[in-house]
C-alpha atoms as a PDB file:
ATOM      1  CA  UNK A   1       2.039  -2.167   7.340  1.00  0.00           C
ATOM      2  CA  UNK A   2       1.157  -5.914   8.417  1.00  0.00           C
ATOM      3  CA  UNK A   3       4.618  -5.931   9.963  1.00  0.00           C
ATOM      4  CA  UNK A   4       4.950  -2.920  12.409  1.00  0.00           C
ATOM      5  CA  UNK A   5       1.406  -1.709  12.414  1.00  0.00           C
ATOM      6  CA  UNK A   6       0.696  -4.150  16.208  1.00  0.00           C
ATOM      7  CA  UNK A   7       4.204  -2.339  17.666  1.00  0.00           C
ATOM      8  CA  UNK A   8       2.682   1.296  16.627  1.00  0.00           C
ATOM      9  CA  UNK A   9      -1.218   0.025  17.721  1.00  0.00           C
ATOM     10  CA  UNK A  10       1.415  -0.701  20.750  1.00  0.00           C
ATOM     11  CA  UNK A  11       3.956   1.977  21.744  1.00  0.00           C
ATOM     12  CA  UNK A  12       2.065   4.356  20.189  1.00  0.00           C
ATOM     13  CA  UNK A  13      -1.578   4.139  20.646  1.00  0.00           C
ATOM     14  CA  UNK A  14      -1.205   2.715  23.827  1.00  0.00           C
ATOM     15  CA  UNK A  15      -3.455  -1.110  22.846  1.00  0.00           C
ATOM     16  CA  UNK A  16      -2.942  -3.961  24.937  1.00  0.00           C
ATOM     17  CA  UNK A  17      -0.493  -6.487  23.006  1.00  0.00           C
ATOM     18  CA  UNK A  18      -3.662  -8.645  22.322  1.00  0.00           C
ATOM     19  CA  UNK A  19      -5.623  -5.776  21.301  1.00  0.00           C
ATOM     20  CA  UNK A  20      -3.074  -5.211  18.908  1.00  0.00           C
ATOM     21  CA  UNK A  21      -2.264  -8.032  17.280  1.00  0.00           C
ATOM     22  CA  UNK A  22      -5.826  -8.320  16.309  1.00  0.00           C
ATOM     23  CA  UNK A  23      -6.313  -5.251  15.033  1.00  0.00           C
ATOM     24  CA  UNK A  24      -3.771  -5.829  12.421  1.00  0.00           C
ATOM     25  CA  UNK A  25      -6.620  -7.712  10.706  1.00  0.00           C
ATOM     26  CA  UNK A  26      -8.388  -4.677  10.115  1.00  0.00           C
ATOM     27  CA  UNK A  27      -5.523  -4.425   7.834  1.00  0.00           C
ATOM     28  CA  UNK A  28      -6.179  -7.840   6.027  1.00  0.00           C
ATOM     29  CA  UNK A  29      -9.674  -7.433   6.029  1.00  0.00           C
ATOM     30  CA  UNK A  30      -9.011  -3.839   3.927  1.00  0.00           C
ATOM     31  CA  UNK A  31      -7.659  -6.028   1.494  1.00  0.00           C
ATOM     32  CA  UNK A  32     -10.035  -8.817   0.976  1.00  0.00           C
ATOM     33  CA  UNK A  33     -13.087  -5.528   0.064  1.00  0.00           C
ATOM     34  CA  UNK A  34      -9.953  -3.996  -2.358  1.00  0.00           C
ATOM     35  CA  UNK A  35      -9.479  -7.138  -3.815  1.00  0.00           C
ATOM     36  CA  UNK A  36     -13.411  -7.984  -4.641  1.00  0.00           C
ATOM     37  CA  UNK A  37     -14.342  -4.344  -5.494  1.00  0.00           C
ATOM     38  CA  UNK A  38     -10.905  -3.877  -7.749  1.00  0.00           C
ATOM     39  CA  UNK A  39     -11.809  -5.663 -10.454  1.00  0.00           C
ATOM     40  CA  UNK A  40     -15.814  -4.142 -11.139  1.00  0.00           C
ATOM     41  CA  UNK A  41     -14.225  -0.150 -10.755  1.00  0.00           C
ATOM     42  CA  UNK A  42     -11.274  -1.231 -13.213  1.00  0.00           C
ATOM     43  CA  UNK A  43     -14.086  -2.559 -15.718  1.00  0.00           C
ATOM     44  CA  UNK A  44     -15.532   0.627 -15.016  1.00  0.00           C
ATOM     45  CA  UNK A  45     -13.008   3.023 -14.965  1.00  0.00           C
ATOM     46  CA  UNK A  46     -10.139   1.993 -16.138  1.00  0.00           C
ATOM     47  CA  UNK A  47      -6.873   0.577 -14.600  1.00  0.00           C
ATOM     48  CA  UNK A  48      -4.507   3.938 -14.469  1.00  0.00           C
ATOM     49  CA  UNK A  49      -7.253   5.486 -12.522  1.00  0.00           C
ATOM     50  CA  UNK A  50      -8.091   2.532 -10.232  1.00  0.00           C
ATOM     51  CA  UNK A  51      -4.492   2.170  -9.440  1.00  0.00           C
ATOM     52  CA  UNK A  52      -4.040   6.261  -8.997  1.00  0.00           C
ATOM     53  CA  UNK A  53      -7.761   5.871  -6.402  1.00  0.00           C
ATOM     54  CA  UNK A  54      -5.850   2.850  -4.642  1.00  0.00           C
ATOM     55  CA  UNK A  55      -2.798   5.114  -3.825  1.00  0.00           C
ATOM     56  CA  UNK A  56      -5.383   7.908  -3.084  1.00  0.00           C
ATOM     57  CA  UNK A  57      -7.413   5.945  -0.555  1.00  0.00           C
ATOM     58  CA  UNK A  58      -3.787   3.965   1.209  1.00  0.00           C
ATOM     59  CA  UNK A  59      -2.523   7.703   1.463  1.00  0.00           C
ATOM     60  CA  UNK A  60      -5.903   8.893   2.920  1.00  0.00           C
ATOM     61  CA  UNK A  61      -5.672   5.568   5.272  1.00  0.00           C
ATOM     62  CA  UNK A  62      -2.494   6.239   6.135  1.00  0.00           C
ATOM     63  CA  UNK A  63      -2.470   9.711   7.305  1.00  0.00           C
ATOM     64  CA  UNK A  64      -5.742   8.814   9.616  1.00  0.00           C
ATOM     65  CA  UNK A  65      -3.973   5.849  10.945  1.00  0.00           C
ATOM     66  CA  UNK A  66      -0.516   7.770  11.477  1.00  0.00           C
ATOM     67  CA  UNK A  67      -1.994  10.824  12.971  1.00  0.00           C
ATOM     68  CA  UNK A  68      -4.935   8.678  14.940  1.00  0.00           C
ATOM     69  CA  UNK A  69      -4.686   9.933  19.099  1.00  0.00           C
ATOM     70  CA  UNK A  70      -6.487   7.097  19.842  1.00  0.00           C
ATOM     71  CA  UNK A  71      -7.051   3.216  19.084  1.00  0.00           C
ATOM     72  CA  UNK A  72     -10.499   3.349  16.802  1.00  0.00           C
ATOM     73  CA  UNK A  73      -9.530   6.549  14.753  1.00  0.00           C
ATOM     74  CA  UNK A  74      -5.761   4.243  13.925  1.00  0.00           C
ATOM     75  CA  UNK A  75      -7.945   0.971  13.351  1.00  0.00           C
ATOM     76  CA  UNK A  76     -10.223   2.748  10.918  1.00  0.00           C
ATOM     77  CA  UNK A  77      -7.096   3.919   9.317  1.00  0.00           C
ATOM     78  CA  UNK A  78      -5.398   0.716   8.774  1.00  0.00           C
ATOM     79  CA  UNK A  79      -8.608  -0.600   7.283  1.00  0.00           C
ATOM     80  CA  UNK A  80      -8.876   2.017   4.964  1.00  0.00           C
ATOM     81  CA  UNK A  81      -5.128   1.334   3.910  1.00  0.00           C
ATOM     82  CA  UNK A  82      -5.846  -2.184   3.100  1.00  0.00           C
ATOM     83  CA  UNK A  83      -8.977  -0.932   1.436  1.00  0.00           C
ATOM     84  CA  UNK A  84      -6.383   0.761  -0.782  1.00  0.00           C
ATOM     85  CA  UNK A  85      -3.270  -1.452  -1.114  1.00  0.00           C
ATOM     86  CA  UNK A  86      -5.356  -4.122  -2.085  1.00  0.00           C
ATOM     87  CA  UNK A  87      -4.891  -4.177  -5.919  1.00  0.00           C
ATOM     88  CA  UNK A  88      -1.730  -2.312  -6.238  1.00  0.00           C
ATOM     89  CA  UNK A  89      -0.017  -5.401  -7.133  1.00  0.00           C
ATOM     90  CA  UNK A  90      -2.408  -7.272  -9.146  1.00  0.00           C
ATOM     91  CA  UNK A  91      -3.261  -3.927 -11.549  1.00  0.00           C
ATOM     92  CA  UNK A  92       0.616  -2.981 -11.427  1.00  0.00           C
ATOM     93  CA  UNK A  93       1.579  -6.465 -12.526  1.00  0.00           C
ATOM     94  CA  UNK A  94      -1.136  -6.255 -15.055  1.00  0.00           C
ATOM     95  CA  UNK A  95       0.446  -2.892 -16.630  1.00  0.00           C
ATOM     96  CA  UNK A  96       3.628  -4.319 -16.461  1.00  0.00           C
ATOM     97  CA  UNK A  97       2.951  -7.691 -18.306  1.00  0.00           C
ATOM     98  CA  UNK A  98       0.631  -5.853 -20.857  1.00  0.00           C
ATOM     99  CA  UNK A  99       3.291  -3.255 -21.772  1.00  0.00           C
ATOM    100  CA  UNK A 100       6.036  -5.531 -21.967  1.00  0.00           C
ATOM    101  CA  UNK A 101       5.048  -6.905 -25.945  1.00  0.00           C
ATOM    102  CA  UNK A 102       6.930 -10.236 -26.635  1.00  0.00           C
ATOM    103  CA  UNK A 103       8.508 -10.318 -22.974  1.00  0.00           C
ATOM    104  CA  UNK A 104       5.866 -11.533 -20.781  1.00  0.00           C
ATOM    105  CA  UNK A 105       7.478 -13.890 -18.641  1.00  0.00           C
ATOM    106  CA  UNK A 106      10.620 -11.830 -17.922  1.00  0.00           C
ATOM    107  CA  UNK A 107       7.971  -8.746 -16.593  1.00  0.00           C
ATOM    108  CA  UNK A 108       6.635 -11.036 -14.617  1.00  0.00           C
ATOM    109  CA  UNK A 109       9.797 -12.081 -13.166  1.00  0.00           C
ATOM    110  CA  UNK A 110      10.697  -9.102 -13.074  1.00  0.00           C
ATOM    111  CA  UNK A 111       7.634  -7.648 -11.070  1.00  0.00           C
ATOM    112  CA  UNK A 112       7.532 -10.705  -8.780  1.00  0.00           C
ATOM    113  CA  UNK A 113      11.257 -10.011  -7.698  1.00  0.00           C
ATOM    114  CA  UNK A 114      11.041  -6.298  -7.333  1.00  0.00           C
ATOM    115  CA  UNK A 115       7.899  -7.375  -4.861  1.00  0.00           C
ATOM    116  CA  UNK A 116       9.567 -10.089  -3.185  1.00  0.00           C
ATOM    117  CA  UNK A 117      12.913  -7.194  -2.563  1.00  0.00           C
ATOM    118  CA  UNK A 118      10.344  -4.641  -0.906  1.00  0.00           C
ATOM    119  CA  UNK A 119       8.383  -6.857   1.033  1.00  0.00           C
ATOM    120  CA  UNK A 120      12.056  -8.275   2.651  1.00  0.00           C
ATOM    121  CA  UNK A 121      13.996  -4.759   2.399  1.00  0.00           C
ATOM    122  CA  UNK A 122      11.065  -2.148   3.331  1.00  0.00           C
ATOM    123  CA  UNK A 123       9.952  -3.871   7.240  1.00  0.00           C
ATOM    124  CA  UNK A 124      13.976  -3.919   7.988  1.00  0.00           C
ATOM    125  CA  UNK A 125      14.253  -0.574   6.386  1.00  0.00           C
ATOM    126  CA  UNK A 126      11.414   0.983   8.580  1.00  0.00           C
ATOM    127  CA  UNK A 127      12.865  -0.557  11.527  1.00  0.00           C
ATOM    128  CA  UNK A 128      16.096   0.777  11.229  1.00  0.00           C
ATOM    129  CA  UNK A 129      14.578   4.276  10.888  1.00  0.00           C
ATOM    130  CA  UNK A 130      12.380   3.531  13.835  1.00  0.00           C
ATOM    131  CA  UNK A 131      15.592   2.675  15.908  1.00  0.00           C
ATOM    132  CA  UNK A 132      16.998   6.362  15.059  1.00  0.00           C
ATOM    133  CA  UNK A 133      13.900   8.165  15.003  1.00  0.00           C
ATOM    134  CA  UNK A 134      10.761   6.536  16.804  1.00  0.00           C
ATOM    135  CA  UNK A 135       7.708   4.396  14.656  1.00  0.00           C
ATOM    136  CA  UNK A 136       5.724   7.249  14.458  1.00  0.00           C
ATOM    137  CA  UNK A 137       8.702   9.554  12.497  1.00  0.00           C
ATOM    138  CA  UNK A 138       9.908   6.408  10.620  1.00  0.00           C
ATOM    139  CA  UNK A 139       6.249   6.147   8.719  1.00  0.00           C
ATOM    140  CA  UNK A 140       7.196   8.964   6.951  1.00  0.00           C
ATOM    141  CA  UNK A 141       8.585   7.115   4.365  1.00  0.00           C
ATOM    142  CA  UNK A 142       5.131   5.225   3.459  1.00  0.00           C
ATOM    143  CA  UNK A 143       3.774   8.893   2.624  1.00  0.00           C
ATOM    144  CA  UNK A 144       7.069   9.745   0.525  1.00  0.00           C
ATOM    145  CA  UNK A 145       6.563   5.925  -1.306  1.00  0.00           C
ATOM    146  CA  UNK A 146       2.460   6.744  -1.745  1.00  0.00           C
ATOM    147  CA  UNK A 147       3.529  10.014  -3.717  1.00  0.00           C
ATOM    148  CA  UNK A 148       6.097   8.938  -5.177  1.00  0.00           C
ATOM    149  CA  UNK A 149       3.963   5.856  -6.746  1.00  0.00           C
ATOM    150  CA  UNK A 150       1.347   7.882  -7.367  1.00  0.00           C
ATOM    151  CA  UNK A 151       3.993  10.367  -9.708  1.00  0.00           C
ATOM    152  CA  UNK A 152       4.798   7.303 -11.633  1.00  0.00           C
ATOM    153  CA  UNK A 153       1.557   5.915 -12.138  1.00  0.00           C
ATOM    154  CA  UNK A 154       0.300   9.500 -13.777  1.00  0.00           C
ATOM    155  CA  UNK A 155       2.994   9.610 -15.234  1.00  0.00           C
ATOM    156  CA  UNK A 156       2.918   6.649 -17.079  1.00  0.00           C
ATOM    157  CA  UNK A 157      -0.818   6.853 -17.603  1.00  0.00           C
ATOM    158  CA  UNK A 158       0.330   9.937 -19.695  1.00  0.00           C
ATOM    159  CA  UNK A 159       2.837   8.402 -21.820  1.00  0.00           C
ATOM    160  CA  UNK A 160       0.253   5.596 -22.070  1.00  0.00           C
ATOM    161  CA  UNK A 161      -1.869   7.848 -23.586  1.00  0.00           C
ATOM    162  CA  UNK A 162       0.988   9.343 -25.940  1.00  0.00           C
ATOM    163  CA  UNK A 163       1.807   6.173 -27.163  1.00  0.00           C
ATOM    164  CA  UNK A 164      -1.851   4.524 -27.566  1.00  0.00           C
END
């Protein structure tokens, strides 16, 4: 998102370079709430469900940012995807270093190079597809990853429950 959401605020949305570029923050800022809010509501409710609200509210985000027709709709829409992207990592990590019994360290590695692969792989990825397609058709694939994260996570939630 932090990558190609200034060329869509751009090309798409028709924002002044400048313009752009700063609204990115909006993205950033997103975060920063997610990240001092996610730890009180998974306290609260519990970190499958946190994690499956997170996807919830980046797919909500999304879809007002990708569909926005003009600049303050897609800026509220970016926000709201930080808003929800903001503890993916931290709770996923947690799962995966909690679940992992004896083998701590290597799910940690683990997690920390499976993050480091998308964050290099996904922006090249997306621009390839918006070569072929456009930026607007080539965001597709953030809805297809938001549902398809969002199967996993219930879907381990239930086999966490199985298993508990």
């Amino acid at each position: 998102m932090v990558f190609w959401s200034a060329n869509y605020f751009e090309s798409v949305l028709a924002m002044p370079k400048a313009a752009a570029a700063q609204a990115v923050s909006l993205f950033l800022a997103g975060m920063i709430g997610g990240r001092l809010a996610g730890p009180r509501l998974e306290q609260w409710l519990g970190v499958y469900r946190v994690i499956a609200g997170s996807l919830i509210t980046a797919g909500i985000g999304f879809a007002i940012y990708w569909t926005a027709a003009a600049p303050p709709a897609g800026m509220i829409g970016l926000f709201i995807t930080g808003l929800g992207v903001a503890g993916l990592y931290p709770l996923t990590l947690s799962l995966a270093v909690g679940s992992a019994g004896g083998a701590t360290v290597q799910a940690s590695a683990l997690s920390s190079m499976a993050s480091g692969v998308a964050i290099f792989s996904l922006p090249l990825i997306l621009g390839r597809l918006a070569d072929a397609a456009g930026i607007r058709q080539a965001y597709a694939v953030i809805i297809v990853l938001v549902v398809a994260d969002l199967a996993i996570i219930l879907a381990a939630a239930r086999f966490g429950r199985r298993t508990a």
